[in-house]
N, C-alpha and C. Protein backbone atom coordinates (compact mmCIF):
# COMPACT_ATOMS: atom_id res chain seq x y z
N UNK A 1 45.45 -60.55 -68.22
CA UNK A 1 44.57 -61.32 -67.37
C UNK A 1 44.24 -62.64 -68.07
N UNK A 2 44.75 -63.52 -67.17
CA UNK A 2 44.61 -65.06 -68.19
C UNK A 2 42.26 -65.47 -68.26
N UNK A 3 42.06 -65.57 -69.02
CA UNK A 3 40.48 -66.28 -69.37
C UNK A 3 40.41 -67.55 -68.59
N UNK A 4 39.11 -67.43 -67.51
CA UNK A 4 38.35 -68.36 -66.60
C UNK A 4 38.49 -69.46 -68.18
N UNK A 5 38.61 -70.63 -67.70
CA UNK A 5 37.76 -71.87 -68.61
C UNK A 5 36.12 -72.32 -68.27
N UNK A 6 35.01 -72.48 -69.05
CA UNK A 6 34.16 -72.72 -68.65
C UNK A 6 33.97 -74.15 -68.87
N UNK A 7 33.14 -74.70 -68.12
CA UNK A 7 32.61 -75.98 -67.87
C UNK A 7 32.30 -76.86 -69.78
N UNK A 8 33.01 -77.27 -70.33
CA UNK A 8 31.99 -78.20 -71.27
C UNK A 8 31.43 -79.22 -71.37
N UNK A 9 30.68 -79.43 -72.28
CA UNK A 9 29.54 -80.84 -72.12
C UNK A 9 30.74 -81.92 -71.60
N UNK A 10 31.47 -81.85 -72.50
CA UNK A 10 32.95 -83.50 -72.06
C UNK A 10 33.05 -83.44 -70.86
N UNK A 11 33.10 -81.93 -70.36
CA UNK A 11 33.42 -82.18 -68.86
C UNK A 11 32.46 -82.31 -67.87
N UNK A 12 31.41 -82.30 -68.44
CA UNK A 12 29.93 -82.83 -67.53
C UNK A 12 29.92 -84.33 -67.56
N UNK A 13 30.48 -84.83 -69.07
CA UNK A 13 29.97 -85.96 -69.02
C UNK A 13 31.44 -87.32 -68.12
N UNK A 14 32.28 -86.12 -68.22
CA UNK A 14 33.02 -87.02 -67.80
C UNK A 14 33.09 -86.90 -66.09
N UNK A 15 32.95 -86.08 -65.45
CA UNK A 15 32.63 -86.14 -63.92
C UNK A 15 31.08 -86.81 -63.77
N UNK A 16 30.26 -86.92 -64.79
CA UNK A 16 29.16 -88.38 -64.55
C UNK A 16 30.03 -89.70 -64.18
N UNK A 17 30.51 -90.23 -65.01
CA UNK A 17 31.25 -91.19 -65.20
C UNK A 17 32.07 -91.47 -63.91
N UNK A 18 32.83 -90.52 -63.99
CA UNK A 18 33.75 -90.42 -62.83
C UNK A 18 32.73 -90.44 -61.34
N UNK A 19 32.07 -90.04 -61.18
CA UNK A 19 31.52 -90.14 -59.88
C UNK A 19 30.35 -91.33 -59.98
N UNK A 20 29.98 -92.27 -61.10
CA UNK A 20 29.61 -93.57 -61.21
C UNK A 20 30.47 -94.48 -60.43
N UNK A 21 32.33 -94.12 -61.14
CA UNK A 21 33.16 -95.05 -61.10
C UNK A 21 33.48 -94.93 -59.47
N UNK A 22 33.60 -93.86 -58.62
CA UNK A 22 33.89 -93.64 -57.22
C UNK A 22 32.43 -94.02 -56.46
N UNK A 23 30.83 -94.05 -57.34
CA UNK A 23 30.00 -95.28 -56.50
C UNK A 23 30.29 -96.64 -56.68
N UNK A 24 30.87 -97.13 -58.00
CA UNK A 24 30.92 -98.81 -57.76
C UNK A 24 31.99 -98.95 -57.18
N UNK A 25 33.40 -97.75 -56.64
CA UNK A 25 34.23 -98.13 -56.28
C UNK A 25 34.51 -98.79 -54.82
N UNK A 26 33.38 -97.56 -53.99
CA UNK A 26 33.20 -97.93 -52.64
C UNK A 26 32.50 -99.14 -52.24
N UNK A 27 31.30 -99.34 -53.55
CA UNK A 27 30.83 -100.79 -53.16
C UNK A 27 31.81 -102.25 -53.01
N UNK A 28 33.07 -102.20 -53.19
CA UNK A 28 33.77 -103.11 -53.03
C UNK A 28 34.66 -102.52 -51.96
N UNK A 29 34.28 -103.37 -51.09
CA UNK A 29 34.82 -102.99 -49.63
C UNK A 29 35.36 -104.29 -49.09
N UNK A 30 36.01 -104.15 -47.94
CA UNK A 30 36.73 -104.99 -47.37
C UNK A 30 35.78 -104.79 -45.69
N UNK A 31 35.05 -105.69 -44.79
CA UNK A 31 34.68 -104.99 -43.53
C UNK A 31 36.17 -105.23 -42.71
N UNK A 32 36.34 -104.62 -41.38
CA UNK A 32 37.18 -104.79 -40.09
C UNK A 32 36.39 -105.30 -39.27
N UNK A 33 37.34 -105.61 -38.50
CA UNK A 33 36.96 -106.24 -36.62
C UNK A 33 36.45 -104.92 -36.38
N UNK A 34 36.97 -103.62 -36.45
CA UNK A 34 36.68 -102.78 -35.63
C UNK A 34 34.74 -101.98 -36.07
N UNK A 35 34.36 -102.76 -37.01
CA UNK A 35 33.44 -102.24 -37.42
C UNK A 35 32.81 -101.44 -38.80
N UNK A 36 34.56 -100.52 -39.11
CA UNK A 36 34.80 -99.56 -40.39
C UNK A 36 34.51 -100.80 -41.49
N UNK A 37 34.86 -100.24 -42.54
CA UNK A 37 34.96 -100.78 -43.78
C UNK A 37 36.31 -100.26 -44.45
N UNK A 38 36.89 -100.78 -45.27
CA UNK A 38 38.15 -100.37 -46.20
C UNK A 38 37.71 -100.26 -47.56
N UNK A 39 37.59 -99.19 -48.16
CA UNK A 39 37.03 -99.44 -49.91
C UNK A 39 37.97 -99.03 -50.60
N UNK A 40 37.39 -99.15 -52.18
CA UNK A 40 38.09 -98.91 -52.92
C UNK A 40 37.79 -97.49 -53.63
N UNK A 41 36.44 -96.73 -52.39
CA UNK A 41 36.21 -95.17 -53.32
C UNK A 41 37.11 -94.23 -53.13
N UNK A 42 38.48 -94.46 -52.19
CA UNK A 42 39.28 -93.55 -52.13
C UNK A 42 40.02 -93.71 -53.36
N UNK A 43 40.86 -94.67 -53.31
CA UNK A 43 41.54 -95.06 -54.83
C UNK A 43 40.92 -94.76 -56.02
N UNK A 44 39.98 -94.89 -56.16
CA UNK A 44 39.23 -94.24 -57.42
C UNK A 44 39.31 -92.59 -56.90
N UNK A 45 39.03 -92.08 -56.36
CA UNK A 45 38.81 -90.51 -56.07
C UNK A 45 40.54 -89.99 -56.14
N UNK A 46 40.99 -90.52 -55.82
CA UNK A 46 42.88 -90.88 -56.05
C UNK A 46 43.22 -90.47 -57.28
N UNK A 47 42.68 -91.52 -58.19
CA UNK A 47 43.44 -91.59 -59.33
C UNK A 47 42.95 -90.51 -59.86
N UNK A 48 41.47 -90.30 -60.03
CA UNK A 48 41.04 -88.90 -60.47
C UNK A 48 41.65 -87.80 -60.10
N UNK A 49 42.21 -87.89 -59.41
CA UNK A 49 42.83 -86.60 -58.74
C UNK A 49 44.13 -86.23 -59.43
N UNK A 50 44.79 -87.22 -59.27
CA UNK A 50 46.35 -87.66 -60.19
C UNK A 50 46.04 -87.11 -61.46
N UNK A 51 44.76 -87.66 -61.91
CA UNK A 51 45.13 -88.04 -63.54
C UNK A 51 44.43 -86.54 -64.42
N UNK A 52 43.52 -86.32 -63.60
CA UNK A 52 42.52 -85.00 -63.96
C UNK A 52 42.01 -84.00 -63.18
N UNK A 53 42.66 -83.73 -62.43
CA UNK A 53 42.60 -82.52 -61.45
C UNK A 53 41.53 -82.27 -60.55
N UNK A 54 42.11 -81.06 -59.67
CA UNK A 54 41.52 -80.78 -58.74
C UNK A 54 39.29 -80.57 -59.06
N UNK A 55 39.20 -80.31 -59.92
CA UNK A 55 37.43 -80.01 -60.62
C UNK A 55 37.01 -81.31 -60.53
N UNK A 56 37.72 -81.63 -61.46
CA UNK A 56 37.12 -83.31 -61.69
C UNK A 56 36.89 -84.52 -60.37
N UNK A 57 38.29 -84.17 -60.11
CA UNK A 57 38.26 -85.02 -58.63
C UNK A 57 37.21 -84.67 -57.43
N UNK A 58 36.84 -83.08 -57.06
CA UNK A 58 36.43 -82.86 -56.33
C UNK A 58 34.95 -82.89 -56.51
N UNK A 59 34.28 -82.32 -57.62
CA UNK A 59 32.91 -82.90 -58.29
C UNK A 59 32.90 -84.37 -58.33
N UNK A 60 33.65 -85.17 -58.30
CA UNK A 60 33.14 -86.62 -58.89
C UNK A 60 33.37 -86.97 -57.54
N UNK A 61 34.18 -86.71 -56.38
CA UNK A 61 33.88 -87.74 -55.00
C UNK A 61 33.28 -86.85 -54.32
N UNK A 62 32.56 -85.67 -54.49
CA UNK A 62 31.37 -85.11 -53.67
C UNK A 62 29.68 -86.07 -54.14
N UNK A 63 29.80 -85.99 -55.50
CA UNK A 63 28.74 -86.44 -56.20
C UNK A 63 28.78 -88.17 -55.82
N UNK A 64 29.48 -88.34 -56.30
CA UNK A 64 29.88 -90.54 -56.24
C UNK A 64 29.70 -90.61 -54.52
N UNK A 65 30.56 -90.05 -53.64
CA UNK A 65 30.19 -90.25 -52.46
C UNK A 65 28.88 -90.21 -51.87
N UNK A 66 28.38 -88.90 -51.84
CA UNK A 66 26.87 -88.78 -51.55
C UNK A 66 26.13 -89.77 -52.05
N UNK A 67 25.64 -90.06 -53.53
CA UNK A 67 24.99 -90.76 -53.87
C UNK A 67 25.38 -92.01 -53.42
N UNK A 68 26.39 -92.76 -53.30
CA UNK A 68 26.86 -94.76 -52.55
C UNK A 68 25.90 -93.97 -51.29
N UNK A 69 26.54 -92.66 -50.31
CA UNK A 69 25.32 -92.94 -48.84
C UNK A 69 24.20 -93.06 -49.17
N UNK A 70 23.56 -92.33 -50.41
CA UNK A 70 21.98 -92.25 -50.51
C UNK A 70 22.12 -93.97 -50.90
N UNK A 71 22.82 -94.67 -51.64
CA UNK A 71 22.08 -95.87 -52.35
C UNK A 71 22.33 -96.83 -50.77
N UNK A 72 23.01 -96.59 -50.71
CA UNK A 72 23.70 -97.88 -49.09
C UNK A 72 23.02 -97.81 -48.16
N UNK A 73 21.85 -96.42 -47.49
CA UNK A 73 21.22 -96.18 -46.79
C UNK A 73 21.62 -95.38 -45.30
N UNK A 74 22.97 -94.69 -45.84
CA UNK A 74 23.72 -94.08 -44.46
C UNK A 74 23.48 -92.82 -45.05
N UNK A 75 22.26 -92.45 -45.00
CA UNK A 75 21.70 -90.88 -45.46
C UNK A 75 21.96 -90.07 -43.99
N UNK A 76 22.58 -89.92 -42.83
CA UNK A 76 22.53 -88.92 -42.14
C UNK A 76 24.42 -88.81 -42.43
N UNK A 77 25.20 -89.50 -43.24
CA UNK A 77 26.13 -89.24 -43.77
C UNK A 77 26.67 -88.60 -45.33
N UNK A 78 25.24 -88.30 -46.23
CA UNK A 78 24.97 -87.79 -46.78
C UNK A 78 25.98 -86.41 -46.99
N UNK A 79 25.74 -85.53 -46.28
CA UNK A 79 26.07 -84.06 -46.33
C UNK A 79 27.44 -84.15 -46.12
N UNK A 80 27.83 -85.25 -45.60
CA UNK A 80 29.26 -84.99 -44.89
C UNK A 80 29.90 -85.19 -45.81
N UNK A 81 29.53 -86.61 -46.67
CA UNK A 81 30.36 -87.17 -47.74
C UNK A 81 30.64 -86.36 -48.57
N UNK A 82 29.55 -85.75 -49.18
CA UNK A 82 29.63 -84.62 -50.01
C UNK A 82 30.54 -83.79 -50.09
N UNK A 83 30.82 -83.29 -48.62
CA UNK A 83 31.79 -81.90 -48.24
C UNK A 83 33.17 -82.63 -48.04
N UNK A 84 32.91 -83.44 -47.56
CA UNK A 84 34.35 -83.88 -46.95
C UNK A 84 34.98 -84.58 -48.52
N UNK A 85 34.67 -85.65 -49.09
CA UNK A 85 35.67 -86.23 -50.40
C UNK A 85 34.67 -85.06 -51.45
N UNK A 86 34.25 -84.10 -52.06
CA UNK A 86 34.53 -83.24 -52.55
C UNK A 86 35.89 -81.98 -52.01
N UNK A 87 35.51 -81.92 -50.94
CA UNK A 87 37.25 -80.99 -50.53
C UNK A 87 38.39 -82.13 -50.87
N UNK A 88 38.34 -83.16 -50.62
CA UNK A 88 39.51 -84.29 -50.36
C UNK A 88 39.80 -84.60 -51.88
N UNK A 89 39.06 -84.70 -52.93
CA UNK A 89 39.31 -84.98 -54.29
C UNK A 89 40.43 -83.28 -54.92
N UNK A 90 39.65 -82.27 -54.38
CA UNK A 90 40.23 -81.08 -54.93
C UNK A 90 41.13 -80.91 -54.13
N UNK A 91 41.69 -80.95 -53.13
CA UNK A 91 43.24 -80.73 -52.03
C UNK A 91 44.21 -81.51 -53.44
N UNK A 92 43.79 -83.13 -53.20
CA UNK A 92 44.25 -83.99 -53.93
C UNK A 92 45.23 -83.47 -55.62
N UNK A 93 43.57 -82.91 -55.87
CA UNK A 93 43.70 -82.77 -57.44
C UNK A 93 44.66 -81.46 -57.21
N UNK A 94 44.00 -80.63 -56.82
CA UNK A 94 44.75 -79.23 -56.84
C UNK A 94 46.72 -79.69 -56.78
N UNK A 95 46.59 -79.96 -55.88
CA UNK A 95 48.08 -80.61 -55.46
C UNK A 95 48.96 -80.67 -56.68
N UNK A 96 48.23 -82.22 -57.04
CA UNK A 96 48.80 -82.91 -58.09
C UNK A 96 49.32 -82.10 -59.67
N UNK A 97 47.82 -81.98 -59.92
CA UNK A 97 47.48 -81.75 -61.36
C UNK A 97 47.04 -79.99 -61.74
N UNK A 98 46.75 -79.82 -60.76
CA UNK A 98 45.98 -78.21 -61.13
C UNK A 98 44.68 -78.17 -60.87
N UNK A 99 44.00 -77.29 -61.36
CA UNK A 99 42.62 -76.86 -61.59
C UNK A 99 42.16 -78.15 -62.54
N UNK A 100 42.19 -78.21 -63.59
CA UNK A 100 41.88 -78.41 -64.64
C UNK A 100 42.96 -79.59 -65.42
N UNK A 101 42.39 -80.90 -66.26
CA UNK A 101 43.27 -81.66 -66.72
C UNK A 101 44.48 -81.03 -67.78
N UNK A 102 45.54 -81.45 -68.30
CA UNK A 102 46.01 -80.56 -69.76
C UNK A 102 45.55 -81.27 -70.52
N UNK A 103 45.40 -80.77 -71.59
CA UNK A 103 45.18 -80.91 -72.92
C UNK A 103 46.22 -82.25 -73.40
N UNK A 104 47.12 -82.08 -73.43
CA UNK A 104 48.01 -83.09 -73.67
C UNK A 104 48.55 -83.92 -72.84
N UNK A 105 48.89 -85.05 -72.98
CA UNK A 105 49.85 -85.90 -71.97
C UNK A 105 51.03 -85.58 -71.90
N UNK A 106 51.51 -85.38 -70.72
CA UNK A 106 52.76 -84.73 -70.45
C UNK A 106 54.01 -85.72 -70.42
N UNK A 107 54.71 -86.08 -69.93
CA UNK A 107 55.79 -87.11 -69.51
C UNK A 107 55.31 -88.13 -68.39
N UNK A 108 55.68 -89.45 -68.52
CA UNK A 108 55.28 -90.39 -67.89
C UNK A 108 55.14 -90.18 -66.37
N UNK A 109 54.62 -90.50 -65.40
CA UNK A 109 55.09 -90.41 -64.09
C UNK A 109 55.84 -91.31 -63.68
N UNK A 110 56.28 -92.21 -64.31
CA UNK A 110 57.32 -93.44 -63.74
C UNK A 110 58.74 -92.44 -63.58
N UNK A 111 59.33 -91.50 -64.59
CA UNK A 111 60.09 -91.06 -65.37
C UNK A 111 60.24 -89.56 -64.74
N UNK A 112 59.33 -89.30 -63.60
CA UNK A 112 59.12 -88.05 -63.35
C UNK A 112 59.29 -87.91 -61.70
N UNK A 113 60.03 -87.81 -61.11
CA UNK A 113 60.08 -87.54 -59.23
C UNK A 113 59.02 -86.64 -58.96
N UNK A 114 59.25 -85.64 -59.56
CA UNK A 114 58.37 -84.53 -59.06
C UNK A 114 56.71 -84.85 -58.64
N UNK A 115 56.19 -85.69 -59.99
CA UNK A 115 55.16 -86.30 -60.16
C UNK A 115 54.77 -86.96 -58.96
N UNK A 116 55.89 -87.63 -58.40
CA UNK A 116 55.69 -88.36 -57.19
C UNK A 116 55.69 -87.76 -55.91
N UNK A 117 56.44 -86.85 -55.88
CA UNK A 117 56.43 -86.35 -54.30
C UNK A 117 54.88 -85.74 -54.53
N UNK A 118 54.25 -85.03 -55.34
CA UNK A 118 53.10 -83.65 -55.57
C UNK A 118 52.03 -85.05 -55.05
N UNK A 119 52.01 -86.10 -55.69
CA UNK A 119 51.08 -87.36 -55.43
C UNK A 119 50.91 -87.72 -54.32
N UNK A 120 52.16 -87.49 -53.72
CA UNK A 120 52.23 -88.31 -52.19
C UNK A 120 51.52 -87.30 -51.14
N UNK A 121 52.33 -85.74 -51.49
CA UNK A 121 52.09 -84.71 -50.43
C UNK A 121 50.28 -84.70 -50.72
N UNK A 122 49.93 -84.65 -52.29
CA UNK A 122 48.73 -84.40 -52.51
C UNK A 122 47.73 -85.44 -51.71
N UNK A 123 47.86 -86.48 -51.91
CA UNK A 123 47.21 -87.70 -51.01
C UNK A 123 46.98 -87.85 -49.86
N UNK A 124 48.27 -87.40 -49.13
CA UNK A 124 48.47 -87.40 -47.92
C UNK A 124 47.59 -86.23 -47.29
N UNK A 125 47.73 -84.76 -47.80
CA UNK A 125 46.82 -83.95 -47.20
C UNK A 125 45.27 -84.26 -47.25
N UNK A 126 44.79 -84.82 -48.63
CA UNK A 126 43.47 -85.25 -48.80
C UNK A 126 43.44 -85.59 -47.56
N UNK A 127 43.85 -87.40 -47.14
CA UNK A 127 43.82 -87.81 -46.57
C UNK A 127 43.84 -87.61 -44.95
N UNK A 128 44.34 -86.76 -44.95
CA UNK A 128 44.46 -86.03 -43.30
C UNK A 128 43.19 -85.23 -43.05
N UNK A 129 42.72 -84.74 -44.06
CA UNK A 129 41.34 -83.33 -44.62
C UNK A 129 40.14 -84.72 -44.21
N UNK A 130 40.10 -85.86 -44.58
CA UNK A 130 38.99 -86.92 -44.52
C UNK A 130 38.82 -87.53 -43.27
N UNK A 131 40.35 -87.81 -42.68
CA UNK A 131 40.04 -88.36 -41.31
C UNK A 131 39.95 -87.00 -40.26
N UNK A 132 40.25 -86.19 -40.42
CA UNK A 132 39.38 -85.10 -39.67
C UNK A 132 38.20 -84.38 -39.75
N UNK A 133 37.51 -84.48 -40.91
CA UNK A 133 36.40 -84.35 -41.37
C UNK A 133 35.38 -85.47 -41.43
N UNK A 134 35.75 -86.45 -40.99
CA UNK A 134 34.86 -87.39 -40.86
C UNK A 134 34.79 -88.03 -39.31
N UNK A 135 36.08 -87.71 -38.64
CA UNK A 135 35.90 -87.60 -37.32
C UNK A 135 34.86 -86.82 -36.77
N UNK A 136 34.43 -85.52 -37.73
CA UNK A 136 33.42 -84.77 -37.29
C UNK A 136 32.07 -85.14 -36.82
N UNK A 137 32.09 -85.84 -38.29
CA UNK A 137 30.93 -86.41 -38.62
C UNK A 137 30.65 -87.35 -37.96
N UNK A 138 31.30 -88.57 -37.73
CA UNK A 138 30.78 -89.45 -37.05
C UNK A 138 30.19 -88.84 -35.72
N UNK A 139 31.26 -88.35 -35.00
CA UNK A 139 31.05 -87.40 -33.35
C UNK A 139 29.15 -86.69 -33.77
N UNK A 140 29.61 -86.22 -34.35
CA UNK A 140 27.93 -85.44 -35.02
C UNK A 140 26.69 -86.30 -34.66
N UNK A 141 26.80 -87.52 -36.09
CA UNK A 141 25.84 -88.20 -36.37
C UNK A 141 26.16 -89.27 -35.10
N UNK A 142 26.86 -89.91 -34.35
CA UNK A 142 26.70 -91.06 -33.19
C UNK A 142 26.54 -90.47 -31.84
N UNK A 143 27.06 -89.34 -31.43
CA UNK A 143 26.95 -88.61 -30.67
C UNK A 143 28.29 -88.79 -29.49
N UNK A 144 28.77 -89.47 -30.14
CA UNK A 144 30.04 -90.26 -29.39
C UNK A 144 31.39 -89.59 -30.17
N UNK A 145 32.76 -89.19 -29.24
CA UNK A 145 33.71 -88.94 -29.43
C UNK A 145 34.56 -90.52 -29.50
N UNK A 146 34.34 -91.17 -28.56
CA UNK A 146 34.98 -92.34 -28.56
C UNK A 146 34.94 -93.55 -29.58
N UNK A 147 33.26 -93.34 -30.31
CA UNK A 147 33.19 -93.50 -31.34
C UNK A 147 33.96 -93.22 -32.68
N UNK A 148 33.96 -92.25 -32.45
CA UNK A 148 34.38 -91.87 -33.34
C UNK A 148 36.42 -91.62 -33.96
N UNK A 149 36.35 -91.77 -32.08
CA UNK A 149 38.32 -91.83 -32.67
C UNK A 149 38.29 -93.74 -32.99
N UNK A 150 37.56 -94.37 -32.64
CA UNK A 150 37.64 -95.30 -33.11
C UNK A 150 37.71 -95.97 -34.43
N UNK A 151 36.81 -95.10 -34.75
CA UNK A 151 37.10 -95.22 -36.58
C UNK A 151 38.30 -94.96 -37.13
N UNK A 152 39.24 -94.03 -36.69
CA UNK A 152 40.08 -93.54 -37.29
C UNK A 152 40.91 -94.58 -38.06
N UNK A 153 41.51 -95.97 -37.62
CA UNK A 153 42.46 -96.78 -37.92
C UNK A 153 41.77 -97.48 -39.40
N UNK A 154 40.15 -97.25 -39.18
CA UNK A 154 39.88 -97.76 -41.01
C UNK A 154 39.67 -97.00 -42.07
N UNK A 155 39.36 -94.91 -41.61
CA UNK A 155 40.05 -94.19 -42.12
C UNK A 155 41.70 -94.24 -42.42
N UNK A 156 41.98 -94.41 -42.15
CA UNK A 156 43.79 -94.18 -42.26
C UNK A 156 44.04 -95.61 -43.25
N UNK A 157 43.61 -97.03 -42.95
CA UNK A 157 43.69 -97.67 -43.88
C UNK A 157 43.04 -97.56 -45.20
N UNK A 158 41.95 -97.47 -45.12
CA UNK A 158 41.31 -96.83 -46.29
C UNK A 158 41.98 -95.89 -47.15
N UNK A 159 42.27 -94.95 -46.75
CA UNK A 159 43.56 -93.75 -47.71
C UNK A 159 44.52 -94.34 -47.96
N UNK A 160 45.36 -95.16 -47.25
CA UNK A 160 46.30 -95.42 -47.01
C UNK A 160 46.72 -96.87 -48.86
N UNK A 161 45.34 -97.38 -48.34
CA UNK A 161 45.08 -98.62 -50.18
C UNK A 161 45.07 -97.55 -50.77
N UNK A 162 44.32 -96.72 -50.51
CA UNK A 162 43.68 -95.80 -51.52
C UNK A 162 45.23 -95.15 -52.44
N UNK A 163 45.84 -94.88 -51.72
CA UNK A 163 46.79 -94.68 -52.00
C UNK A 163 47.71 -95.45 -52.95
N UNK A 164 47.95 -96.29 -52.55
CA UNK A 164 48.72 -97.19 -53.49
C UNK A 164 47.62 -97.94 -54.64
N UNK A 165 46.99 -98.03 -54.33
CA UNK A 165 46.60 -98.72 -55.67
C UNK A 165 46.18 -97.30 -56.60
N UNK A 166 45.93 -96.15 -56.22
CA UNK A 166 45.77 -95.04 -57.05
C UNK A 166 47.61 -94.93 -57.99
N UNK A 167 48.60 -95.08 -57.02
CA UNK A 167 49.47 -95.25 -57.90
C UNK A 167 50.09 -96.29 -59.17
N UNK A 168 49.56 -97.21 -58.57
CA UNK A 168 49.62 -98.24 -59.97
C UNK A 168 48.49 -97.93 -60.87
N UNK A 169 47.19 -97.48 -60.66
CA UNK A 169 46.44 -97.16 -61.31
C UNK A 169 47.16 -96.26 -62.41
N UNK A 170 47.31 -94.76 -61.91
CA UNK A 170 47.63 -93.72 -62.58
C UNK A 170 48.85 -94.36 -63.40
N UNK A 171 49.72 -95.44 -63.14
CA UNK A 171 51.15 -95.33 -63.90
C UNK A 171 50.66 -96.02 -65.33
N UNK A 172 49.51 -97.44 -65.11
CA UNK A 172 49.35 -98.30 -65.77
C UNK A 172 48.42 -96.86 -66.76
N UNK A 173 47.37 -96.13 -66.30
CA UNK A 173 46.43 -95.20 -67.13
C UNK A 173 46.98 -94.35 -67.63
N UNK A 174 48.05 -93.47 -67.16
CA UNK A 174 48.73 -92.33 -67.88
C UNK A 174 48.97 -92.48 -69.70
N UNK A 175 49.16 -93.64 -69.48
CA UNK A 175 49.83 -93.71 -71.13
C UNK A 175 48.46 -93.80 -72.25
N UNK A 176 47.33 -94.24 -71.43
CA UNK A 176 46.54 -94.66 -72.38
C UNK A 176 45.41 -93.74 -72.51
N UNK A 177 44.73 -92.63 -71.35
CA UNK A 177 44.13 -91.84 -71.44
C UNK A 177 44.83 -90.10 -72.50
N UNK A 178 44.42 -90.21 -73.13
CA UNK A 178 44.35 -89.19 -73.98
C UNK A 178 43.53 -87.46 -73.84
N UNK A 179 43.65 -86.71 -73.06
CA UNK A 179 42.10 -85.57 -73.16
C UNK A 179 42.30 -84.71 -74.54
């Protein structure tokens, strides 16, 4: 029977950090015509996911998310954020990386296919898990369906950066993060 890992201080302190870096990430946003916003807290919740797994990722964009609604003032989006990019960080992470970061750095991902398809499929499901889970939410909190499929096109862009710049992220970080 393989031994649970338990939580250590590094790894408290580093899903602080990490869900700091996914609040200043969303604060740099792009607005639309249509109303949405495009940020950059997916890409950060991205790379976490890539680089340090499904725990990390999913604690740090439940935590980082919630708290940008509490600081931004979209507190009846609160609960959602929470649930929705905490599941969306761990789909992600799980995917990618596992449970848990390794210990060592493995082989580059430039150098690695595999690396890439697990990234893409991993992203992509997040990403599908957020715009249906936040379709919820909006419908919920506006009371509007039409509302709410409306959003969808700055969900989908939003993942969609999120996406790519999580991959240059992770290629340029792989080499230099150490656990």
């Amino acid at each position: 029977m393989k031994r649970q890992r338990n939580f250590t201080t590094r790894d408290i302190i580093f899903i602080g950090v990490f869900s700091a870096l996914c609040v200043i990430a969303t604060t740099v946003k792009i607005p639309l015509v249509t109303g949405g916003m495009v940020h950059l807290g997916t890409a950060c919740l991205f790379t976490i996911a890539i680089l340090f797994g499904g725990v990390y990722a999913g604690l740090s964009g439940a935590i980082g998310s919630a708290f940008f609604d509490l600081l931004i003032g979209f507190s009846p989006y609160t609960i959602w954020s929470f649930v929705i990019k905490g599941i969306a960080g761990f789909i992600a992470g799980i995917v990618v990386k596992g449970l848990w970061p390794e210990t060592k750095v493995g082989q580059h991902p430039v150098t690695n296919k595999v690396w890439m398809v697990k990234a893409i499929f991993g992203c992509l499901l997040a990403a599908l898990w957020t715009l249906g889970g936040y379709i919820l939410a909006w419908w919920q909190v506006t009371g509007s369906l039409s509302v709410a499929i409306g959003n969808m096109p700055s969900s989908l862009i939003t993942s969609g950066v999120g996406m790519i710049v999580a991959f240059f992220l992770t290629v340029k970080l792989h080499n230099v993060i150490k656990m």
